[in-house]
PDB file of N, CA and C in Angstrom:
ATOM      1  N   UNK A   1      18.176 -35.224 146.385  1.00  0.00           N
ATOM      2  CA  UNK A   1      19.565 -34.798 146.429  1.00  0.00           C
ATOM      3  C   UNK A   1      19.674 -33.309 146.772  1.00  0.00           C
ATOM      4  N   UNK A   2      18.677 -32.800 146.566  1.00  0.00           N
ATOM      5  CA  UNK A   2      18.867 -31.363 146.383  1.00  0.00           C
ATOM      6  C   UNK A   2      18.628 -30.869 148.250  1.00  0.00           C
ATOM      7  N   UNK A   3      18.015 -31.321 149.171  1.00  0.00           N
ATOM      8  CA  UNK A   3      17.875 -31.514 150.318  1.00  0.00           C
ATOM      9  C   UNK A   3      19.181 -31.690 151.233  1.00  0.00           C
ATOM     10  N   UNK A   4      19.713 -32.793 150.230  1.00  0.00           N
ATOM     11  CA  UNK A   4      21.295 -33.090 151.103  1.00  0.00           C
ATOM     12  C   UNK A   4      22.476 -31.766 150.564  1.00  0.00           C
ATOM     13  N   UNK A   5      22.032 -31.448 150.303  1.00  0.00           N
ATOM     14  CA  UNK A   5      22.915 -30.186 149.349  1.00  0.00           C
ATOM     15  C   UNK A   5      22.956 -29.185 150.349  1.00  0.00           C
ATOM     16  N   UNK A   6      21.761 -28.799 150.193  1.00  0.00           N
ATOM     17  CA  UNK A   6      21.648 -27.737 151.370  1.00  0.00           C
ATOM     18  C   UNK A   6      21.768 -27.671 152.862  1.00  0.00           C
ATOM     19  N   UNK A   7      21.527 -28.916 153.339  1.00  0.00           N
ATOM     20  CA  UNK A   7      21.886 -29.206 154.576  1.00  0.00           C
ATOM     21  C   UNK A   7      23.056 -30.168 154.789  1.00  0.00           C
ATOM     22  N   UNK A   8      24.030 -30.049 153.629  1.00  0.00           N
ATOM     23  CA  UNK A   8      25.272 -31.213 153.810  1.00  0.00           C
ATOM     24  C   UNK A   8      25.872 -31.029 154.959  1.00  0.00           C
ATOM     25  N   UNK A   9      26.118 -29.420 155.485  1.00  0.00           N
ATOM     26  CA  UNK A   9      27.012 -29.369 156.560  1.00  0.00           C
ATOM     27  C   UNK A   9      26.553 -29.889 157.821  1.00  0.00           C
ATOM     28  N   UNK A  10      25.102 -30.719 158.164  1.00  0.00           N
ATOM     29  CA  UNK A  10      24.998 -31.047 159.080  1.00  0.00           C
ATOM     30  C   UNK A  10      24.526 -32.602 159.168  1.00  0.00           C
ATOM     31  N   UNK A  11      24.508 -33.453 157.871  1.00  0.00           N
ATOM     32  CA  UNK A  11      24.095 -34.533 158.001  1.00  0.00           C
ATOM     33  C   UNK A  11      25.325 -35.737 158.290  1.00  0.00           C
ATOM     34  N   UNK A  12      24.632 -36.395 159.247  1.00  0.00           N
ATOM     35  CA  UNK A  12      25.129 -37.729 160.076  1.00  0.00           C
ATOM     36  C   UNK A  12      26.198 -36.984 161.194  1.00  0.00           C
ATOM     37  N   UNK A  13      25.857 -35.877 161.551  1.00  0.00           N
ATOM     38  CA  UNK A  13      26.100 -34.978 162.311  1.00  0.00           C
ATOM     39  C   UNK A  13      24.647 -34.717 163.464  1.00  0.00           C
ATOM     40  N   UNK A  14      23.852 -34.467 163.200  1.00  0.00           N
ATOM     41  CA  UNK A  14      22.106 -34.136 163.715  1.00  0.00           C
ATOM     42  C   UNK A  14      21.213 -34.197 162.828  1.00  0.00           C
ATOM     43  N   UNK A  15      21.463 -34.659 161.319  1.00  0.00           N
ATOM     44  CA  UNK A  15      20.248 -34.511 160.296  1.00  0.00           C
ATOM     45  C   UNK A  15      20.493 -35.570 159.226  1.00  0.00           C
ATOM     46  N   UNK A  16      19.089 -36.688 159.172  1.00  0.00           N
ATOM     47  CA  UNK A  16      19.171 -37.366 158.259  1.00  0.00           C
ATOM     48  C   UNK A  16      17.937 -37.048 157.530  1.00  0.00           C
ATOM     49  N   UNK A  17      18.513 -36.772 156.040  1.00  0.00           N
ATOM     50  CA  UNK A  17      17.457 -36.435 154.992  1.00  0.00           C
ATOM     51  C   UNK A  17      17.322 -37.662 153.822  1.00  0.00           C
ATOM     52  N   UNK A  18      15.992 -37.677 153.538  1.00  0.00           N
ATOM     53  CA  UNK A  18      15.724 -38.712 152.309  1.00  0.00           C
ATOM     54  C   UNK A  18      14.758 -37.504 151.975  1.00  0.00           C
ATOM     55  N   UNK A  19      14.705 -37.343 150.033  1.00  0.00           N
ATOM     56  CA  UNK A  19      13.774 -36.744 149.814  1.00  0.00           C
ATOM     57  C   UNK A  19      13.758 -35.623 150.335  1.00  0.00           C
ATOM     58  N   UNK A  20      12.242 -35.193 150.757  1.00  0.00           N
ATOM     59  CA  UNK A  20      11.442 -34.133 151.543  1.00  0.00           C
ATOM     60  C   UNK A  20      11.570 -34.466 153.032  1.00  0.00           C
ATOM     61  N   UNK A  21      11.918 -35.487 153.312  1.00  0.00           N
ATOM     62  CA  UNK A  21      11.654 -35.940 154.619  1.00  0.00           C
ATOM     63  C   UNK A  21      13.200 -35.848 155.470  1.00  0.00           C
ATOM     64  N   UNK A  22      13.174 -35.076 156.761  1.00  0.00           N
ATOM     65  CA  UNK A  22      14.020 -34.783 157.657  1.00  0.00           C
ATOM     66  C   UNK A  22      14.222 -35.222 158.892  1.00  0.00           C
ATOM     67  N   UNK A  23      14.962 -35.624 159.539  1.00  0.00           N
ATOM     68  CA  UNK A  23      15.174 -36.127 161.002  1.00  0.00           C
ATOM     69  C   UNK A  23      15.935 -35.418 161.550  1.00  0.00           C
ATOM     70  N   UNK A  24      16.187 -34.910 162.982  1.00  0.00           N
ATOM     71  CA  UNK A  24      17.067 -33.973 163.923  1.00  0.00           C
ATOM     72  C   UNK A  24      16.792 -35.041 164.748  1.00  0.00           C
ATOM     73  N   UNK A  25      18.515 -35.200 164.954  1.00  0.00           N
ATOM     74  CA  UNK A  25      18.158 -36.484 166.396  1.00  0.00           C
ATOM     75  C   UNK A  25      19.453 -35.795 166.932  1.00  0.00           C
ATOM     76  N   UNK A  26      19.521 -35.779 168.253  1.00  0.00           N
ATOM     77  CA  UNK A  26      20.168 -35.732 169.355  1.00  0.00           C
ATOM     78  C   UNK A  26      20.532 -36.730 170.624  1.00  0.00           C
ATOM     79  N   UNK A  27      21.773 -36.023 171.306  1.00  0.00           N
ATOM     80  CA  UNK A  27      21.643 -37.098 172.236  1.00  0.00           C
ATOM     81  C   UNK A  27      21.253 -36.377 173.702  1.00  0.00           C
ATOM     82  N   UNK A  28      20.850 -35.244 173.807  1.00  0.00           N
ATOM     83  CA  UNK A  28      20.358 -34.441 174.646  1.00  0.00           C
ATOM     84  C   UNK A  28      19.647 -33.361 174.360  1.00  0.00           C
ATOM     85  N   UNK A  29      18.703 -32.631 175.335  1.00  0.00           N
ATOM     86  CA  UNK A  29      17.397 -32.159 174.504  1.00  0.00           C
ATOM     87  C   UNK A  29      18.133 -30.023 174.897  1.00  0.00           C
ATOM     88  N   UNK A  30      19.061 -30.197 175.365  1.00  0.00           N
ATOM     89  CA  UNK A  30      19.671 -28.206 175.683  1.00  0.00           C
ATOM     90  C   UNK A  30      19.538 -28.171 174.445  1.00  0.00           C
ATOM     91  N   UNK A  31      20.428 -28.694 173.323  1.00  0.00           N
ATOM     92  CA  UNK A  31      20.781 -27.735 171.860  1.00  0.00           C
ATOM     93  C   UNK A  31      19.227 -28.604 170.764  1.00  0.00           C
ATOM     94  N   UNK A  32      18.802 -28.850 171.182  1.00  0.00           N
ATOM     95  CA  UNK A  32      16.934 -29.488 170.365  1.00  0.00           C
ATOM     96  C   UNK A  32      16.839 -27.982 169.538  1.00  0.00           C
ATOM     97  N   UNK A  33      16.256 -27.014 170.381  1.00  0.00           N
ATOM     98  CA  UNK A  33      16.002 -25.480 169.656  1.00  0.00           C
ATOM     99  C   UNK A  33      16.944 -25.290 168.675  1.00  0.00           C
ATOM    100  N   UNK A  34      17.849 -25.486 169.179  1.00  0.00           N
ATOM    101  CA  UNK A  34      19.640 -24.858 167.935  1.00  0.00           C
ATOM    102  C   UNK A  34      19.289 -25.481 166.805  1.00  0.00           C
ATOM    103  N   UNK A  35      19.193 -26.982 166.947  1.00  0.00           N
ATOM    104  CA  UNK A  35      19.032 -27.538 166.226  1.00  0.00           C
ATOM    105  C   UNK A  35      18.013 -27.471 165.034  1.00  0.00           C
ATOM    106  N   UNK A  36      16.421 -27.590 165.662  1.00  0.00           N
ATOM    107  CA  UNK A  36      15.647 -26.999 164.657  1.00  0.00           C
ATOM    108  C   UNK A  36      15.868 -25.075 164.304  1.00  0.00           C
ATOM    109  N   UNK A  37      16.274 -24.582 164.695  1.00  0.00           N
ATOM    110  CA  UNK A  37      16.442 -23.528 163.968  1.00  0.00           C
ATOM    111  C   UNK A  37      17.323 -23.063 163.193  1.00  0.00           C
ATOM    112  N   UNK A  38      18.560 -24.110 163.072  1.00  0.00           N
ATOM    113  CA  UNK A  38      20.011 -24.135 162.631  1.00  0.00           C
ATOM    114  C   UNK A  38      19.000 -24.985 161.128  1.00  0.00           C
ATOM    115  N   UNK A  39      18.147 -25.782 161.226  1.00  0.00           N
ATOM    116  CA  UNK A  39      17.640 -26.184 159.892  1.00  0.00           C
ATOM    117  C   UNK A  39      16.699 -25.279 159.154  1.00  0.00           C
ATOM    118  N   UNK A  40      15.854 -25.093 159.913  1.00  0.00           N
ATOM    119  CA  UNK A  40      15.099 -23.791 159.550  1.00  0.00           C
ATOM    120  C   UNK A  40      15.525 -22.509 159.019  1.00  0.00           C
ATOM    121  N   UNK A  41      16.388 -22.216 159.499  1.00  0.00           N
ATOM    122  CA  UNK A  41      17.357 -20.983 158.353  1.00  0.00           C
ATOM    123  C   UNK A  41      17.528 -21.439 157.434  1.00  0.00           C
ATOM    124  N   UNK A  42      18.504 -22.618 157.415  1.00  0.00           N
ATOM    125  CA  UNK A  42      18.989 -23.247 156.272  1.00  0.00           C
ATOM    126  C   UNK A  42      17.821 -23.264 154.710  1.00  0.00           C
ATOM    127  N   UNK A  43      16.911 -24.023 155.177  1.00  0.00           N
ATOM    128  CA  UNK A  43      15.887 -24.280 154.316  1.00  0.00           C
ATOM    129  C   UNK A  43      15.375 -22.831 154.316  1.00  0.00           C
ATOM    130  N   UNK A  44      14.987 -21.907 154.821  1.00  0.00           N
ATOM    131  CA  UNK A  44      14.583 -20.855 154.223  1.00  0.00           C
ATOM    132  C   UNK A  44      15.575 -19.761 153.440  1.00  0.00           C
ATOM    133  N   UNK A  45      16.803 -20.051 153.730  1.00  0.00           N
ATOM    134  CA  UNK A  45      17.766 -19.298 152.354  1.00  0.00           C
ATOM    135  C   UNK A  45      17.604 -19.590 150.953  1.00  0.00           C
ATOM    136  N   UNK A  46      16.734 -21.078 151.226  1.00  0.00           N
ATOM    137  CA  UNK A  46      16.575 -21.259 149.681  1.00  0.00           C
ATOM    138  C   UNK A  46      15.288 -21.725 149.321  1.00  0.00           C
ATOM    139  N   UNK A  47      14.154 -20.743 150.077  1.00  0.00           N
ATOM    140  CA  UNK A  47      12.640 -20.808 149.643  1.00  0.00           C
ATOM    141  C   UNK A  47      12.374 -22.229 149.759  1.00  0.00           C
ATOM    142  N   UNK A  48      12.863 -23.007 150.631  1.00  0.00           N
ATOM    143  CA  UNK A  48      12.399 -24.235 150.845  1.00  0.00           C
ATOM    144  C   UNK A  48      10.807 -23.971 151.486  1.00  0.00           C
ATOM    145  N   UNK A  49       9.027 -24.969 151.264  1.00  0.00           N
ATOM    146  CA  UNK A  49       8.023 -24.221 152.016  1.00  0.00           C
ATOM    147  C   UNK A  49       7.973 -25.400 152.589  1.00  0.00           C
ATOM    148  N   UNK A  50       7.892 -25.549 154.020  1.00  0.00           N
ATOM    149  CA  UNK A  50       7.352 -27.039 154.707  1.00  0.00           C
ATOM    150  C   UNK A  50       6.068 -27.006 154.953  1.00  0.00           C
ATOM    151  N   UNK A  51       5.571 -28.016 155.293  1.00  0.00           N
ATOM    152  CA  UNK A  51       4.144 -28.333 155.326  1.00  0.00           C
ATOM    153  C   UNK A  51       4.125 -28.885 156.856  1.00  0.00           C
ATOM    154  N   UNK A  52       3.151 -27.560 158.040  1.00  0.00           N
ATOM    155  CA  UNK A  52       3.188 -28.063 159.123  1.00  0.00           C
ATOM    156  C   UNK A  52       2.566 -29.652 159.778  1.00  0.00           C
ATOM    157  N   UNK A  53       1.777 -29.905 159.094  1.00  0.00           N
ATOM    158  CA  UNK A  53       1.397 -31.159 159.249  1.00  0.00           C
ATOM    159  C   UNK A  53       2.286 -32.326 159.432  1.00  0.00           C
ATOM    160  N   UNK A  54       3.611 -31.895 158.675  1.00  0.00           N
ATOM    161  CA  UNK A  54       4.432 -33.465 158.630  1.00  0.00           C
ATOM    162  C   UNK A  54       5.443 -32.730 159.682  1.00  0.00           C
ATOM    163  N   UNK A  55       5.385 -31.589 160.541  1.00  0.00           N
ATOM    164  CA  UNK A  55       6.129 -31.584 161.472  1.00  0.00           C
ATOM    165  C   UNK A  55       5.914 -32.656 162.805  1.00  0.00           C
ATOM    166  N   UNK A  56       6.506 -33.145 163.380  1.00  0.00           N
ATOM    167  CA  UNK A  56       6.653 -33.911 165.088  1.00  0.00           C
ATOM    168  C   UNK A  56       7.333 -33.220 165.578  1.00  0.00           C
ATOM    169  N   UNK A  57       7.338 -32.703 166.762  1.00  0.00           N
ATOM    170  CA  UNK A  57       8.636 -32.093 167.933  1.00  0.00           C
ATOM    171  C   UNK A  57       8.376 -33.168 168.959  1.00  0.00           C
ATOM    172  N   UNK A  58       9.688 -33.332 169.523  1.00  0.00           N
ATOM    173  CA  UNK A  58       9.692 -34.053 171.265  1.00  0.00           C
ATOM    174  C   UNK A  58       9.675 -35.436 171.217  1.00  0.00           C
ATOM    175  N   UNK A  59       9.677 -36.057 170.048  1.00  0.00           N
ATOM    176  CA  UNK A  59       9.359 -37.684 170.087  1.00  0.00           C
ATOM    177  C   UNK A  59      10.415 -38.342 170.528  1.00  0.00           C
ATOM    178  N   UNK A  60      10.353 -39.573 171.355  1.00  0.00           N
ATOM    179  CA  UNK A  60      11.184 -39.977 171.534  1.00  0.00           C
ATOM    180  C   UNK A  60      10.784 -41.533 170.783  1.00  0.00           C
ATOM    181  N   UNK A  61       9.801 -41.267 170.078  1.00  0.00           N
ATOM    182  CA  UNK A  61       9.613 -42.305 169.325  1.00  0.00           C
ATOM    183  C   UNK A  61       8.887 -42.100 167.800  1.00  0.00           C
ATOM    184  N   UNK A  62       9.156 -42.289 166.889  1.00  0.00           N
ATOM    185  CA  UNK A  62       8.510 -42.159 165.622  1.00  0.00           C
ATOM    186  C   UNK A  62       8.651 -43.181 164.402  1.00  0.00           C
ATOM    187  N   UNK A  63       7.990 -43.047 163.471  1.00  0.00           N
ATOM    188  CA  UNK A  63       8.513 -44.185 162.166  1.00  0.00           C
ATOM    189  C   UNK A  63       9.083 -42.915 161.142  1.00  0.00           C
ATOM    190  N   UNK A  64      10.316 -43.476 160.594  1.00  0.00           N
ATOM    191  CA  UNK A  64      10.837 -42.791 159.550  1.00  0.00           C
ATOM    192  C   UNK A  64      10.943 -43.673 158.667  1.00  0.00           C
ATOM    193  N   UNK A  65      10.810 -43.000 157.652  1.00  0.00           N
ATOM    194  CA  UNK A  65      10.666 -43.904 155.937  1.00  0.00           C
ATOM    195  C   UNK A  65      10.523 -45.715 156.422  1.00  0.00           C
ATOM    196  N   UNK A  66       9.700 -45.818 157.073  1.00  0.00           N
ATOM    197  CA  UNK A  66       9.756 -47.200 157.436  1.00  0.00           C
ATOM    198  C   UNK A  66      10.025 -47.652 157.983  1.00  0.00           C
ATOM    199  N   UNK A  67      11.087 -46.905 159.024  1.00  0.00           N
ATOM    200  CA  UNK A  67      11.553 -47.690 160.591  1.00  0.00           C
ATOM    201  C   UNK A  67      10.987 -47.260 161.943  1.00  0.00           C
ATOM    202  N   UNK A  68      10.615 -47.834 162.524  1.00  0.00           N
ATOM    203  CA  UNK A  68      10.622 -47.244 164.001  1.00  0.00           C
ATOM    204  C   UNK A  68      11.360 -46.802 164.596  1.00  0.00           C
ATOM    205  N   UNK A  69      11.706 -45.837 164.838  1.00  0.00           N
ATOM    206  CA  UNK A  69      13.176 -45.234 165.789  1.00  0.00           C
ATOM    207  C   UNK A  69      12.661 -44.235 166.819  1.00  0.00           C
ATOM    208  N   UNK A  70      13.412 -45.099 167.956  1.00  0.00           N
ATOM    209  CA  UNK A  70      13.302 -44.864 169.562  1.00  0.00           C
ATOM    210  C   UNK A  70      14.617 -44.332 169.848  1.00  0.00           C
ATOM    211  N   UNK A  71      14.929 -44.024 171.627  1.00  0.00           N
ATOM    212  CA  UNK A  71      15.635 -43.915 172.260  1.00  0.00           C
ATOM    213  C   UNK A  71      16.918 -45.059 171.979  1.00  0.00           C
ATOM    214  N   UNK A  72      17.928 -44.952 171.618  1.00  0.00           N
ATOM    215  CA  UNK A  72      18.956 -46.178 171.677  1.00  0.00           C
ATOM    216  C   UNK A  72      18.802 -47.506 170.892  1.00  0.00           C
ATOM    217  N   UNK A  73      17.714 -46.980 169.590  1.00  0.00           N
ATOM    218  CA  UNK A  73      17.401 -48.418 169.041  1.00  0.00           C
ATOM    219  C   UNK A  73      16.442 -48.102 167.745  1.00  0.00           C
ATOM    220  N   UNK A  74      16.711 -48.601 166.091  1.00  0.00           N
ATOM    221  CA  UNK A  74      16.178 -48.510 165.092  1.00  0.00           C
ATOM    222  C   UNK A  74      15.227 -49.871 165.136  1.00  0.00           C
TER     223      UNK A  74
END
């Protein structure tokens, strides 16, 4: 909960959070940068530490908490 708190102003907007775990999805890749860095502030106003390992950039395909999510399709 404490995740959606801090990033409320942008979720089901460009950011779905469960937990620790974050998604930035778009529907075009110009504002991608804005995007991760519009979260990245966020989380560092409040000593949030990420762990580079569970970063991905550029996917147009990945599993989140259990789903596969592609281009136009969960």
């Amino acid at each position: 909960e404490l995740i959606n708190n801090v990033l409320r102003l942008y979720l089901d907007i460009f950011i779905i959070a469960y937990l620790d775990n974050i998604l930035i999805y778009l529907e075009n890749k110009k504002d991608y940068i804005l995007y991760i860095k519009t979260v990245l502030k966020e989380l560092d106003k409040y000593s949030f530490r990420l762990k580079l390992k569970k970063y991905k950039f550029y996917k147009n395909k990945l599993n989140f908490l259990g789903y596969t999510i592609g281009v136009n399709r969960v």
